[in-house]
C-alpha atoms as a PDB file:
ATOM      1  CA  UNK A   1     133.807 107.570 106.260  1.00  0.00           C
ATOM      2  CA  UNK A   2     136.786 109.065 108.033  1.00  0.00           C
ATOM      3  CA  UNK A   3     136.778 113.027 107.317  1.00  0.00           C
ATOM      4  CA  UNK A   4     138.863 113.830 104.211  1.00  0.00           C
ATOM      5  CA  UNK A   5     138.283 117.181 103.020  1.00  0.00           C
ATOM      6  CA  UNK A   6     139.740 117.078  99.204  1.00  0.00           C
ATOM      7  CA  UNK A   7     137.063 113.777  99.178  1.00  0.00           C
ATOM      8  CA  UNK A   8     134.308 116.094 101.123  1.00  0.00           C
ATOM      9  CA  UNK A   9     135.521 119.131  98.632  1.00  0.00           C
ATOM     10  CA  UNK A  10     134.706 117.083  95.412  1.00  0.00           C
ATOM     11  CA  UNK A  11     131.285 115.827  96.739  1.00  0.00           C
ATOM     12  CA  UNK A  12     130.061 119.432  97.131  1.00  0.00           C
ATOM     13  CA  UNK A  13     131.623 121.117  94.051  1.00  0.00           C
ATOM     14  CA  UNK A  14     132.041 118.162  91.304  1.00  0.00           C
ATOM     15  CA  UNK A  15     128.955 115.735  92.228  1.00  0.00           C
ATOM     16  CA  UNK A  16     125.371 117.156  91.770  1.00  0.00           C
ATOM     17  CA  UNK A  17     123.254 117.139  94.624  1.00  0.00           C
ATOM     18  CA  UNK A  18     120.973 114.367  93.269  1.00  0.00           C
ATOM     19  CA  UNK A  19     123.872 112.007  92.825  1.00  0.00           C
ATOM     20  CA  UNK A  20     125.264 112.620  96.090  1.00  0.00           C
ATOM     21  CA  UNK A  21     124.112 110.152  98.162  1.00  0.00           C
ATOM     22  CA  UNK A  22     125.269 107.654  95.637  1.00  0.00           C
ATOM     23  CA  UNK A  23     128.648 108.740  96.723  1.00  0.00           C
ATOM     24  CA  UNK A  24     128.102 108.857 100.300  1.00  0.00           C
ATOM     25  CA  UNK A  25     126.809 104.915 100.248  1.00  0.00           C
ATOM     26  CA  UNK A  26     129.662 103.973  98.270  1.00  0.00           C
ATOM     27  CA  UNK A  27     131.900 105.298 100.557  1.00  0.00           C
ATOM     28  CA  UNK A  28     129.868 104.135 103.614  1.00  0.00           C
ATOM     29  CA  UNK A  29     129.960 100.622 102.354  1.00  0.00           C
ATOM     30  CA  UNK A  30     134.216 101.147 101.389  1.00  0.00           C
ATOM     31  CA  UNK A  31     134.653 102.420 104.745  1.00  0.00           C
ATOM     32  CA  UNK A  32     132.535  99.006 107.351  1.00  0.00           C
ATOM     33  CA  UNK A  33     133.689  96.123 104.809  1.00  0.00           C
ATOM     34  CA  UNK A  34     136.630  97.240 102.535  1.00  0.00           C
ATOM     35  CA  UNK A  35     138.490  99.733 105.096  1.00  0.00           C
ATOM     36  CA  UNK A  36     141.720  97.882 103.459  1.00  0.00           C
ATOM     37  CA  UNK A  37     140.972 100.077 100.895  1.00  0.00           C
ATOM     38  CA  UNK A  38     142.894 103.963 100.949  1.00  0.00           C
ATOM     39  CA  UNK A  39     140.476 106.934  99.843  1.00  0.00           C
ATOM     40  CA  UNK A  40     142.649 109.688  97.789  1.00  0.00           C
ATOM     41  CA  UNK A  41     142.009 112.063  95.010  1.00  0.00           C
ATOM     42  CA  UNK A  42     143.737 111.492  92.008  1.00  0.00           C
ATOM     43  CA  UNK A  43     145.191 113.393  88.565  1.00  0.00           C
ATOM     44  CA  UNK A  44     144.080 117.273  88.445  1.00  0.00           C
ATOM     45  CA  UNK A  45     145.384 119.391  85.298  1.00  0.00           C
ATOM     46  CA  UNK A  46     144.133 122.772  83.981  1.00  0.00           C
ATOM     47  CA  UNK A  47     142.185 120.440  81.416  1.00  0.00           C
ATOM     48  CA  UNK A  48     140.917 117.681  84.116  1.00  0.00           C
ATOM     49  CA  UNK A  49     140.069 118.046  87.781  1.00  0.00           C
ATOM     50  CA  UNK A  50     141.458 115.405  90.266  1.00  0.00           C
ATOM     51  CA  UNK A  51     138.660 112.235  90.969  1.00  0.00           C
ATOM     52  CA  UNK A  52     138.543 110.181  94.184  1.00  0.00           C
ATOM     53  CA  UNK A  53     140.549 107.036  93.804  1.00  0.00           C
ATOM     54  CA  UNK A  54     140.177 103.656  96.063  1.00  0.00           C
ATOM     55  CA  UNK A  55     143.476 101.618  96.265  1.00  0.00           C
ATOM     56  CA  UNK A  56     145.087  98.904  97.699  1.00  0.00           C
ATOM     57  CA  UNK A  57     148.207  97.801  96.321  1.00  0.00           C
ATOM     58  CA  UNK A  58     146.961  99.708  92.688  1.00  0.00           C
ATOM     59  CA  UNK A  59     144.375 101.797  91.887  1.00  0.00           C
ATOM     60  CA  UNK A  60     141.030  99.671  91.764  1.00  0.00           C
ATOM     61  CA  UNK A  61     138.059 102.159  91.871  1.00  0.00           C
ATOM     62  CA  UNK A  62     137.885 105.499  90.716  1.00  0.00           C
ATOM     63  CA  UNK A  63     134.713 107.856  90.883  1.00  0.00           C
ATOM     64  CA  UNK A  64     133.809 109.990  88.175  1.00  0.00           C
ATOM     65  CA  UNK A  65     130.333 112.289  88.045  1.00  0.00           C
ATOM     66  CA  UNK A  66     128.187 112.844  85.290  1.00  0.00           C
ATOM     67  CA  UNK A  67     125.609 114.881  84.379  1.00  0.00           C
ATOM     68  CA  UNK A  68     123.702 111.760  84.712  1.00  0.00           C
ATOM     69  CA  UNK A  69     124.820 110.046  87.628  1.00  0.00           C
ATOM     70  CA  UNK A  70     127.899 108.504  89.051  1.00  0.00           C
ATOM     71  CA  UNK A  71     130.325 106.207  87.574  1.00  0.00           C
ATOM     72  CA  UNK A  72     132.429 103.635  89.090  1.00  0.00           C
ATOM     73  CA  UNK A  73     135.580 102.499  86.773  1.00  0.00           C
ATOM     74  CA  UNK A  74     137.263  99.495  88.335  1.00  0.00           C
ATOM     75  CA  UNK A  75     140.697  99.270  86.721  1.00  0.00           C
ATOM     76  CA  UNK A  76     140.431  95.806  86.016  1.00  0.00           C
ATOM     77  CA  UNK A  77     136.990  95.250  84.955  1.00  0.00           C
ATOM     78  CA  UNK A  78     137.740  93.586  82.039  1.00  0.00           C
ATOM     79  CA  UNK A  79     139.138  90.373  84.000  1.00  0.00           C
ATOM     80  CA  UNK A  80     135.805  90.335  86.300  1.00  0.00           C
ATOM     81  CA  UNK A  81     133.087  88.075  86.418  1.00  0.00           C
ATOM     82  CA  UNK A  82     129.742  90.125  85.383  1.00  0.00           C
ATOM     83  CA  UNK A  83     127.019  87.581  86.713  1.00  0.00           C
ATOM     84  CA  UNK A  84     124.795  91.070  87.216  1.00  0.00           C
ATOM     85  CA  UNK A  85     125.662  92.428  83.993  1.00  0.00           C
ATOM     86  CA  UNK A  86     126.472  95.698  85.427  1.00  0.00           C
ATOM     87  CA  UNK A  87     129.482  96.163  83.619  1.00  0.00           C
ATOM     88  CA  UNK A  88     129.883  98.453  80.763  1.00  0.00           C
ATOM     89  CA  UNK A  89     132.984  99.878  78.117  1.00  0.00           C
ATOM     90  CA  UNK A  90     135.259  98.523  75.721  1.00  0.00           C
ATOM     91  CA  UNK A  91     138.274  99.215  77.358  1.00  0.00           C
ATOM     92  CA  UNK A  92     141.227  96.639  77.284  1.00  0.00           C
ATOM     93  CA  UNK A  93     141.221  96.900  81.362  1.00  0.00           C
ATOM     94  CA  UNK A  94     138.346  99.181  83.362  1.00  0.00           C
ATOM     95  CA  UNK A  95     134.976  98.159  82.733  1.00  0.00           C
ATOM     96  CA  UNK A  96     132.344 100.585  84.429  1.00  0.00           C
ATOM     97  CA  UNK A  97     128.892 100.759  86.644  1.00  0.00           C
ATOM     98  CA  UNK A  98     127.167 103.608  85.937  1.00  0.00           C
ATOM     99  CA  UNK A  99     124.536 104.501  88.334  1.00  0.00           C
ATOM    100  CA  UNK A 100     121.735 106.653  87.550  1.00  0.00           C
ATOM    101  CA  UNK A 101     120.280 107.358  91.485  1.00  0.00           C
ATOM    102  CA  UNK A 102     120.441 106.273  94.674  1.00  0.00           C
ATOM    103  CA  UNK A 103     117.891 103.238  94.189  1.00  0.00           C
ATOM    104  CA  UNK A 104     119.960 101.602  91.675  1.00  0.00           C
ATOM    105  CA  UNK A 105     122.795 101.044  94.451  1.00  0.00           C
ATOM    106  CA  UNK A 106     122.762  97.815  95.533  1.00  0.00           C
ATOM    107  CA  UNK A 107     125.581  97.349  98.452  1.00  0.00           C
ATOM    108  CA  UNK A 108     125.528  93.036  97.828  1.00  0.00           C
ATOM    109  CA  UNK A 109     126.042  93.772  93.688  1.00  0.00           C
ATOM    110  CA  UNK A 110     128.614  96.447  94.660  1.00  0.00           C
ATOM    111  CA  UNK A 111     130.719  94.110  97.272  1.00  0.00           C
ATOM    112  CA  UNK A 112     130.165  91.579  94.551  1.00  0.00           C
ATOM    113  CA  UNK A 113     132.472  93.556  92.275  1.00  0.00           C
ATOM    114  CA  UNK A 114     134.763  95.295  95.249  1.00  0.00           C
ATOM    115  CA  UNK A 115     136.291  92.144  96.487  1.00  0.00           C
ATOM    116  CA  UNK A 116     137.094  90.851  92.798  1.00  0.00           C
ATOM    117  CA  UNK A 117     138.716  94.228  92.272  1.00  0.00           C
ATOM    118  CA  UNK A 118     140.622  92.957  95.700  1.00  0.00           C
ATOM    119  CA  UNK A 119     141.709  89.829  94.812  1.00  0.00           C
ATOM    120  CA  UNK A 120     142.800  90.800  91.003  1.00  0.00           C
ATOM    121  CA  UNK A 121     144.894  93.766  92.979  1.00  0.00           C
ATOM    122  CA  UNK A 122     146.767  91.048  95.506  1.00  0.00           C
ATOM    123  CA  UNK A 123     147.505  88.274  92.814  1.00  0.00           C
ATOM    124  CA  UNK A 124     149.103  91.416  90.663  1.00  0.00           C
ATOM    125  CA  UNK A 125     151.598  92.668  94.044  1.00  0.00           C
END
């Protein structure tokens, strides 16, 4: 993906090694068949430190690292359809997929849930 060095920052200090290239895929795949989508960082308080954020119109995606993996919140979850069952929470809106290691990515599940994130985003703008 394009350089961005709050992004590259985050990867190194926030994400532990292991999960790393679970973040480096995602953005891979983001980058050759969603470049639509803008990569920022997001929020940052004394209490909470800024996440990356993917957005088109509206926030869709945001990353957040665990001690056990990665997860991916989309923002409007809730309205998705789950035919993989991936998605997990009880939130009115973001539903998550929480990853666990790098063999658990699958890029065709992933796009799966990217481009509904896509199309709920345009219908809303």
């Amino acid at each position: 993906m394009s350089s961005n060095k709050a992004i590259e920052d985050f990867i190194q200090q926030k994400v532990l090694p292991e999960y790393q290239p679970l973040v480096t895929t995602f953005r891979e795949l983001i980058q050759k068949d969603f470049p639509e989508l803008s990569e920022e960082m997001r929020g940052g308080t004394e209490a909470y430190y800024s996440v990356p954020v993917y957005r088109l119109n509206h926030i869709v995606i945001t990353l957040s690292p665990t001690k056990q993996g990665m997860t991916f919140a989309f923002s409007e979850g809730k309205s998705f359809e789950d035919k993989y069952k991936l998605l997990e929470g009880v939130g009115n809106k973001t539903l998550n997929i929480r990853l666990h290691s790098i063999d658990e990515f699958d890029a065709d599940k992933m796009r799966y849930y990217i481009k509904q994130a896509i199309a709920i985003d345009r219908k809303q703008s």
